[in-house]
N, C-alpha and C. Protein backbone atom coordinates (compact mmCIF):
# COMPACT_ATOMS: atom_id res chain seq x y z
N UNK A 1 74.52 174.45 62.75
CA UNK A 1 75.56 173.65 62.15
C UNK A 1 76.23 174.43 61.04
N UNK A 2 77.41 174.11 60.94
CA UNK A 2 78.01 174.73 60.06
C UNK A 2 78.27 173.37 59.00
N UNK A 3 78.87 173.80 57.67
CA UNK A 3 79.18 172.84 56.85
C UNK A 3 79.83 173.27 55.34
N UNK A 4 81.15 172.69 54.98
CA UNK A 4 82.22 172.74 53.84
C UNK A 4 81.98 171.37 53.20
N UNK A 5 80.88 171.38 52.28
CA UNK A 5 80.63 170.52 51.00
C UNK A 5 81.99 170.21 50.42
N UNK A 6 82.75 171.01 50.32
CA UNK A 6 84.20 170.73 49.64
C UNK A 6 85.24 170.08 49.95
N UNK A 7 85.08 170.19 51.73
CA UNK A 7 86.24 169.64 51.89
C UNK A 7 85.33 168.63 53.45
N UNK A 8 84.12 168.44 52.85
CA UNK A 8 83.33 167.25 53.32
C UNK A 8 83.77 167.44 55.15
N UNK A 9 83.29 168.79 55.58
CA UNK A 9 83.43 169.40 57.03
C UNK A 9 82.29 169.36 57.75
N UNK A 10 81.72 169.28 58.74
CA UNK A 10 80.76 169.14 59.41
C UNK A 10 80.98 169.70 61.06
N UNK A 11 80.43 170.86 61.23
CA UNK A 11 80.60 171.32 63.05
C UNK A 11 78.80 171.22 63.30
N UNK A 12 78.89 170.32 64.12
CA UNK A 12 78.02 170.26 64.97
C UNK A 12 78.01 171.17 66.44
N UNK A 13 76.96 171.89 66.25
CA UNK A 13 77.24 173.23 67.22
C UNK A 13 76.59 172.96 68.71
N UNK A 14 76.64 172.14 69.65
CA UNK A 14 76.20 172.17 71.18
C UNK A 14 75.85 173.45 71.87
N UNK A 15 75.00 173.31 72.34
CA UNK A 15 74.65 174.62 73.53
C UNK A 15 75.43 174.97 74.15
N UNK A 16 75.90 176.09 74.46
CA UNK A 16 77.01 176.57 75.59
C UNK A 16 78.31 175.93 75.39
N UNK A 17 78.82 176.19 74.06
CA UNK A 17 79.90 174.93 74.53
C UNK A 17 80.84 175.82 73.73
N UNK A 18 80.86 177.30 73.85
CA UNK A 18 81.88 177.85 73.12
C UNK A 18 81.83 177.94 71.69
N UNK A 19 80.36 177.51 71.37
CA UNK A 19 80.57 177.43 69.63
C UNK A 19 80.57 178.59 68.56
N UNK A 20 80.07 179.69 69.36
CA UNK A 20 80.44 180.83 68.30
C UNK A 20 81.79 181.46 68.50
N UNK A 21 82.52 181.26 69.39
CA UNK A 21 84.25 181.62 69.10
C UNK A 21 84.73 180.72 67.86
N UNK A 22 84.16 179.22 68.16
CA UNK A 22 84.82 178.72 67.85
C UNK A 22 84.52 178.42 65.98
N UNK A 23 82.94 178.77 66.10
CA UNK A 23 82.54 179.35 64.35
C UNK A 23 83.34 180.32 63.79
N UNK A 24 83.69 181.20 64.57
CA UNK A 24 84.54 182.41 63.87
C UNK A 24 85.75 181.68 63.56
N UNK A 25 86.69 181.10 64.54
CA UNK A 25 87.77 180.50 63.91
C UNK A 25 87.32 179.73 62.81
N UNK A 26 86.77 179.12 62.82
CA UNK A 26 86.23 177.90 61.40
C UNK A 26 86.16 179.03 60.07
N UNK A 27 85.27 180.18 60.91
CA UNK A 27 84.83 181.10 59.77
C UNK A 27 86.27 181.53 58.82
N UNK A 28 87.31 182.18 59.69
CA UNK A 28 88.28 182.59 59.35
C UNK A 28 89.13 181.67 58.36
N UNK A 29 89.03 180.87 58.31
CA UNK A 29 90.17 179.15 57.83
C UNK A 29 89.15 178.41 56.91
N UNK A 30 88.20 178.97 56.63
CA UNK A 30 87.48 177.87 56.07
C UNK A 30 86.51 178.76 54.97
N UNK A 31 86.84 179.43 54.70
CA UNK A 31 86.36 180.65 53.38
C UNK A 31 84.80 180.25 52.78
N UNK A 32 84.76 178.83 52.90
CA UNK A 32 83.53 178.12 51.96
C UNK A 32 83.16 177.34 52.98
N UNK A 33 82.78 177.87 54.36
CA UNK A 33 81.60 177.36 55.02
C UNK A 33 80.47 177.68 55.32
N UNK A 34 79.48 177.32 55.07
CA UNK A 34 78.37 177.82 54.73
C UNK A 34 77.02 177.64 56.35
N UNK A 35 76.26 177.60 56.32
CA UNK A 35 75.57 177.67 57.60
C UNK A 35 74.46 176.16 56.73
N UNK A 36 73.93 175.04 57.85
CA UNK A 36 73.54 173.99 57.22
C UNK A 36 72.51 174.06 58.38
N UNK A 37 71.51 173.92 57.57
CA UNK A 37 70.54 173.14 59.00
C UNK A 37 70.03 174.55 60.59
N UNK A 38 69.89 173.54 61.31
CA UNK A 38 69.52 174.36 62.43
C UNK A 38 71.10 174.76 62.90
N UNK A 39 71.03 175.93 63.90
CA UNK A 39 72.65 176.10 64.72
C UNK A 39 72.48 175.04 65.37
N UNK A 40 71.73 174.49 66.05
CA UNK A 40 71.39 173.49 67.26
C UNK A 40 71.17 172.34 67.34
N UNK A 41 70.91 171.81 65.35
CA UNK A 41 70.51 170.55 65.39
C UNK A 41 71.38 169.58 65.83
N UNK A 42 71.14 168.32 65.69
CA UNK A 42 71.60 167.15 65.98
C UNK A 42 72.23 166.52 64.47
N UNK A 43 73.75 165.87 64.73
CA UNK A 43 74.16 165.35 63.82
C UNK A 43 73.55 164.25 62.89
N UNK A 44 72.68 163.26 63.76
CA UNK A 44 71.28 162.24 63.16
C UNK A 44 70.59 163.37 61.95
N UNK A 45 70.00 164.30 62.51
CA UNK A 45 69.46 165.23 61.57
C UNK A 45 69.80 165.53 60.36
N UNK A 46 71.22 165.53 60.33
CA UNK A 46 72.34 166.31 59.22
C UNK A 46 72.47 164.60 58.19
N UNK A 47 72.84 163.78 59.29
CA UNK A 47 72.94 162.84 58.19
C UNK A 47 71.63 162.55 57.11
N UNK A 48 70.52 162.82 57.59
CA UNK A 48 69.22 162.16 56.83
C UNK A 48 69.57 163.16 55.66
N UNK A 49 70.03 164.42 55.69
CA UNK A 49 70.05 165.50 54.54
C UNK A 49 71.52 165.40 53.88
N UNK A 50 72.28 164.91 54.33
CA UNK A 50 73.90 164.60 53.83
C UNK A 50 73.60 163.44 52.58
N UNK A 51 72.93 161.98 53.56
CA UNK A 51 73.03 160.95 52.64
C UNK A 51 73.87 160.10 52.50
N UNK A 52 73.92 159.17 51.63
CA UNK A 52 75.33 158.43 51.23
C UNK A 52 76.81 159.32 51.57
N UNK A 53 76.72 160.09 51.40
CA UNK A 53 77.93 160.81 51.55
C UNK A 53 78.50 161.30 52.87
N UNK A 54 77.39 160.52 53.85
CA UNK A 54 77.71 160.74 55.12
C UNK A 54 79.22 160.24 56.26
N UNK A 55 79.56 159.12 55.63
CA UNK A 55 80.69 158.68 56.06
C UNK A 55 82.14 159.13 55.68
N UNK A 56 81.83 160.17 54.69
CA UNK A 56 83.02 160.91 54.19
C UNK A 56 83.23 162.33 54.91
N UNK A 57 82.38 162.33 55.42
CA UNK A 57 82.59 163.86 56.31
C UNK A 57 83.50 163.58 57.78
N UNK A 58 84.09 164.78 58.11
CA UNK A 58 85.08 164.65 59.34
C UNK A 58 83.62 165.59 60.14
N UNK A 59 83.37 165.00 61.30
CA UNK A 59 82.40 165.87 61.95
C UNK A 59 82.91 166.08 63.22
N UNK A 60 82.68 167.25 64.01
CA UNK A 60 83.38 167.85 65.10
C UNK A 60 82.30 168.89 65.98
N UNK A 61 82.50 168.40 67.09
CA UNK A 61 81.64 169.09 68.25
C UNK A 61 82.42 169.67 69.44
N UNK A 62 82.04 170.46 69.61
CA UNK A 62 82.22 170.23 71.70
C UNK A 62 81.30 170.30 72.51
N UNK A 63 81.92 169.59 73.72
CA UNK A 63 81.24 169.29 74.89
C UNK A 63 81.45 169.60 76.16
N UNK A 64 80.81 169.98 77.08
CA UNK A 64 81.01 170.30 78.42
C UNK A 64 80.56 170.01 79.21
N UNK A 65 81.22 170.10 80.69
CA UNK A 65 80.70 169.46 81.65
C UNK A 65 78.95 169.56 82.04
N UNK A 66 78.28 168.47 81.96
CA UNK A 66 77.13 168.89 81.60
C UNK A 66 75.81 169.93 83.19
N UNK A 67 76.85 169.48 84.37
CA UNK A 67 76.14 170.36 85.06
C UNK A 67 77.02 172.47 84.53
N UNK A 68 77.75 172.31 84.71
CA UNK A 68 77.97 173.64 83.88
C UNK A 68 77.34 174.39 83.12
N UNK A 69 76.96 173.63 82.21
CA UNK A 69 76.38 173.85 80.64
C UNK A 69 74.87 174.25 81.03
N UNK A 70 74.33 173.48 81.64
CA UNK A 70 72.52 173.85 82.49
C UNK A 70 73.02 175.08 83.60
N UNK A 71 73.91 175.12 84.17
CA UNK A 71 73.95 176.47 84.91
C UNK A 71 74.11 177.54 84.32
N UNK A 72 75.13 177.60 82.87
CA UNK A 72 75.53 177.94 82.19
C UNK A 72 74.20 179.18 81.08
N UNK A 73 73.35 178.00 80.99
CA UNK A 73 72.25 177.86 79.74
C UNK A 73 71.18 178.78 80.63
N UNK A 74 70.91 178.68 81.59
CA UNK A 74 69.96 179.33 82.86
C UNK A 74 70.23 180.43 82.98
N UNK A 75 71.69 181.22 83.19
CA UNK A 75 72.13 182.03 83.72
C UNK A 75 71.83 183.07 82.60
N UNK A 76 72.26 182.81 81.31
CA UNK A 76 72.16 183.26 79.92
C UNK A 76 70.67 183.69 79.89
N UNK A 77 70.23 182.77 80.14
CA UNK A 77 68.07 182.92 79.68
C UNK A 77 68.14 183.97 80.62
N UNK A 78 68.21 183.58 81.62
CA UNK A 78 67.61 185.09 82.93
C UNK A 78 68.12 186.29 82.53
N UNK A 79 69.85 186.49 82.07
CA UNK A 79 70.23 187.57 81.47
C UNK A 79 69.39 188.23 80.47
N UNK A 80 68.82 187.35 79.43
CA UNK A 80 68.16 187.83 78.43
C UNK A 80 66.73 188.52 78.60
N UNK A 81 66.43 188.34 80.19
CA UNK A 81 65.22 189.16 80.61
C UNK A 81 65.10 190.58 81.10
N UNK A 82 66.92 190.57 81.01
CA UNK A 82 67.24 192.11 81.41
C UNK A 82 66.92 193.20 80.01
N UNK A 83 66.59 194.57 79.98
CA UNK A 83 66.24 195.43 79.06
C UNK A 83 67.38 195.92 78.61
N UNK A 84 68.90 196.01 78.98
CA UNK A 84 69.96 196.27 78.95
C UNK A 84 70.48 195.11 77.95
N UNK A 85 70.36 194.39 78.23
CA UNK A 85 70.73 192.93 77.07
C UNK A 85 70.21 193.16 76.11
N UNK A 86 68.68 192.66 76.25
CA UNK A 86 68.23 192.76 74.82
C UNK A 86 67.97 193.83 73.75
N UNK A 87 68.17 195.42 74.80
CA UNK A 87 68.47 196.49 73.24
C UNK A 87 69.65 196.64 73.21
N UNK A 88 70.79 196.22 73.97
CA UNK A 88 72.48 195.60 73.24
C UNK A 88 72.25 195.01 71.87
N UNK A 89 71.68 193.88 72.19
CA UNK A 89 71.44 192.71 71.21
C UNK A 89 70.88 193.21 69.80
N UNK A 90 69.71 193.96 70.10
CA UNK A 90 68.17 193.53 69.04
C UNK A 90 67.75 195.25 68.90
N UNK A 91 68.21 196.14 70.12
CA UNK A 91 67.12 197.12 69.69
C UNK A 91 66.26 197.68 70.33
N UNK A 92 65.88 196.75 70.63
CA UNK A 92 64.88 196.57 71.22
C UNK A 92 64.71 194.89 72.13
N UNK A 93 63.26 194.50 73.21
CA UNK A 93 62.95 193.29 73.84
C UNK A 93 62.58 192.41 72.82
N UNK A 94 63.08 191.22 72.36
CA UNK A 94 63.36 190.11 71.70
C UNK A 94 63.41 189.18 71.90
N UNK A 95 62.26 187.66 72.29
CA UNK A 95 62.83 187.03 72.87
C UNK A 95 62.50 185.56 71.91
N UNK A 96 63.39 184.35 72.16
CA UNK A 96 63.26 183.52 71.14
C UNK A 96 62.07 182.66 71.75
N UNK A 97 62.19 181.43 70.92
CA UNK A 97 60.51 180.90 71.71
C UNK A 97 61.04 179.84 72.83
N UNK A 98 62.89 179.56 73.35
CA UNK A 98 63.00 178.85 74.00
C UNK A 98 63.16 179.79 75.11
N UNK A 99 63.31 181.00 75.23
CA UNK A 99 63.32 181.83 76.42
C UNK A 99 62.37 182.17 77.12
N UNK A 100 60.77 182.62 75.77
CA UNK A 100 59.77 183.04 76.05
C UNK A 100 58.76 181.42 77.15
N UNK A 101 59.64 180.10 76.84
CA UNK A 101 59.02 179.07 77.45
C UNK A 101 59.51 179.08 78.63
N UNK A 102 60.35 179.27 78.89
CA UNK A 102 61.70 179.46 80.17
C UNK A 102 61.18 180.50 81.07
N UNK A 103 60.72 181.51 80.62
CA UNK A 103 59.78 182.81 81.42
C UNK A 103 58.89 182.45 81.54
N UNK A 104 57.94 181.71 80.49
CA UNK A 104 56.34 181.41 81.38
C UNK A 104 56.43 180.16 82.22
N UNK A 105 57.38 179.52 82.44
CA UNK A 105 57.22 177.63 83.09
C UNK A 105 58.32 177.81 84.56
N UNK A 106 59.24 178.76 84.66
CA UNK A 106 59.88 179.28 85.61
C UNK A 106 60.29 180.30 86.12
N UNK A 107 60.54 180.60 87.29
CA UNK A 107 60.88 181.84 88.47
C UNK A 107 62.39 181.29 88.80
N UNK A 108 62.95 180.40 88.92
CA UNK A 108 63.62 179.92 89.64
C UNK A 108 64.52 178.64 89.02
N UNK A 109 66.23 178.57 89.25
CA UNK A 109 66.95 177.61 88.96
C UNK A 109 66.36 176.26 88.79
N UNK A 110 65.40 175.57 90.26
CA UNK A 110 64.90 174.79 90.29
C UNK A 110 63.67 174.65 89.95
N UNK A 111 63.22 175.67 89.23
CA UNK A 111 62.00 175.51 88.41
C UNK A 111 62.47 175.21 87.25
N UNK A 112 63.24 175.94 87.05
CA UNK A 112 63.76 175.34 85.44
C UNK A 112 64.10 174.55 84.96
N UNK A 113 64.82 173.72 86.31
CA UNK A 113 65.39 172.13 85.96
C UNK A 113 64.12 171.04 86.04
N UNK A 114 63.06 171.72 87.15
CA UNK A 114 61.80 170.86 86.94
C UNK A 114 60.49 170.85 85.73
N UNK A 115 60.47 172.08 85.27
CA UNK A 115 59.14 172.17 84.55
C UNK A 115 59.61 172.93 83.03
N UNK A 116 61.33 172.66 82.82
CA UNK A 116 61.38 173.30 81.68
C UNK A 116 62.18 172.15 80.63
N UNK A 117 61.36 171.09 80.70
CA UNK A 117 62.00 169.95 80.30
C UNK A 117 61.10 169.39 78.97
N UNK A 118 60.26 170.34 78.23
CA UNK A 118 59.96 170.12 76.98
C UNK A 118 61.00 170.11 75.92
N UNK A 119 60.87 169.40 74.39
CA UNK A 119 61.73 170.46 73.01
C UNK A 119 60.82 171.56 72.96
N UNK A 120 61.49 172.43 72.22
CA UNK A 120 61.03 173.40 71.87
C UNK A 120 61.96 173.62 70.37
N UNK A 121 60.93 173.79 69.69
CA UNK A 121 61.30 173.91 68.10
C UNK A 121 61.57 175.54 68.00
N UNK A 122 62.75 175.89 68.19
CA UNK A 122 63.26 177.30 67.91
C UNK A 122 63.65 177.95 66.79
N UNK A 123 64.10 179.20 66.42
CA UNK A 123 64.02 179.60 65.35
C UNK A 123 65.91 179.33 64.93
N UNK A 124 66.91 178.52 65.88
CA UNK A 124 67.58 177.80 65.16
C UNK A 124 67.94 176.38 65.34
N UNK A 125 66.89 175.88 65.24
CA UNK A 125 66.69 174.18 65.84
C UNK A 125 65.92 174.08 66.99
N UNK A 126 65.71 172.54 67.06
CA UNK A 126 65.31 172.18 68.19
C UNK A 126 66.26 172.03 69.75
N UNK A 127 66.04 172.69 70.81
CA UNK A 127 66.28 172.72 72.15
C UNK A 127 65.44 172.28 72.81
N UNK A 128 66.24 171.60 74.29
CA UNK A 128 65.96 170.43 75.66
C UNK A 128 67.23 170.81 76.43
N UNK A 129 66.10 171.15 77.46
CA UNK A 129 67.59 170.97 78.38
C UNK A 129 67.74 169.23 78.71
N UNK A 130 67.07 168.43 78.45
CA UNK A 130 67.30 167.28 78.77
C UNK A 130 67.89 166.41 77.19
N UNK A 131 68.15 167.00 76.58
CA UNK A 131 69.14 166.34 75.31
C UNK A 131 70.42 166.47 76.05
N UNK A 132 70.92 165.37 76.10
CA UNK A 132 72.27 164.31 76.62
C UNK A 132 73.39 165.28 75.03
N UNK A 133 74.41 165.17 75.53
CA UNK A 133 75.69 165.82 74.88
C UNK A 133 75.64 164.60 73.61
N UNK A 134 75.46 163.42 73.82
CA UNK A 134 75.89 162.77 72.69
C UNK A 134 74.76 162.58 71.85
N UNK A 135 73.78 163.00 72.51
CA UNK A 135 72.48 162.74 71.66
C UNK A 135 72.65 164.20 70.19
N UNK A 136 73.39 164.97 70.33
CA UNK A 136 74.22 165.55 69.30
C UNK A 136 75.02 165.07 68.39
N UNK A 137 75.73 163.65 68.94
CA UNK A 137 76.34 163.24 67.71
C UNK A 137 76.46 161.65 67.83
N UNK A 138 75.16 161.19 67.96
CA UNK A 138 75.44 159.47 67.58
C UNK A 138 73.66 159.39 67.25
N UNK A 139 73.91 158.47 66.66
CA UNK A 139 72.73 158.23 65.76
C UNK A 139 71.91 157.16 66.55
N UNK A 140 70.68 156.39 66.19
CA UNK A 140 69.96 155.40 67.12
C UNK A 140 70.59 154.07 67.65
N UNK A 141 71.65 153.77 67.36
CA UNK A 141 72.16 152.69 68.36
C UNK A 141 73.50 153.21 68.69
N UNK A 142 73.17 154.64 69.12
CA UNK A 142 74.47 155.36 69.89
C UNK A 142 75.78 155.31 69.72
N UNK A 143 75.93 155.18 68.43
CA UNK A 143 77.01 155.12 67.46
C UNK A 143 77.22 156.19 67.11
């Protein structure tokens, strides 16, 4: 998540959904945004740490078609098992703890959609492939 205390801004960042282009634009236009929270958390999350001051914020996400986004999210993980990727990336082989679960629980597209359906508390938020797009930005009576 990103977040401008100043001008009471809030990006809620979705998986696959274009959000680091679209951080850089924010980055560029928005001089005093700062990094809040997990990249991945959930807007529920942000409010418990916002507070009273939660209804004054403009908050903004995107979303995508959600079979896309799981083909999308799959295609990415398997890439990241290539040795060519990850010393692009890192250096060296690097892998986060939602990938390293993704490699030990599946071989296969349809393994992944079957047996990779834990959270996993990552090193920038919590990830599911079974967290619903709005479960990002509405709170417990789906508001």
């Amino acid at each position: 998540m990103l977040i401008s205390k100043p001008k009471k801004f809030l990006y809620i960042h979705i998986q696959k959904t274009a959000g680091r282009s679209f951080e850089a634009v924010l980055r560029d236009n928005l001089p005093d945004l700062e990094n809040f929270m997990g990249t991945h958390d959930h807007a529920l999350w942000a409010k418990e740490q916002i507070g009273d001051e939660w209804s004054d914020y403009y908050k903004v996400a995107f979303v995508r078609n959600p079979w896309d986004k799981v083909v999308s999210w799959y295609a990415m993980i398997k890439e990241k098992g290539t040795i060519t990727w990850q010393k692009r990336l890192f250096g060296k082989r690097r892998y986060n703890d939602l990938t390293q679960y993704i490699f030990a629980n599946s071989v296969s597209f349809e393994e992944f959609l079957y047996n990779c359906v834990d959270t996993i508390d990552d090193i920038d938020g919590k990830k599911s492939i079974l967290y619903n797009q709005l479960d990002y930005l509405t709170d417990e009576q789906g508001t």
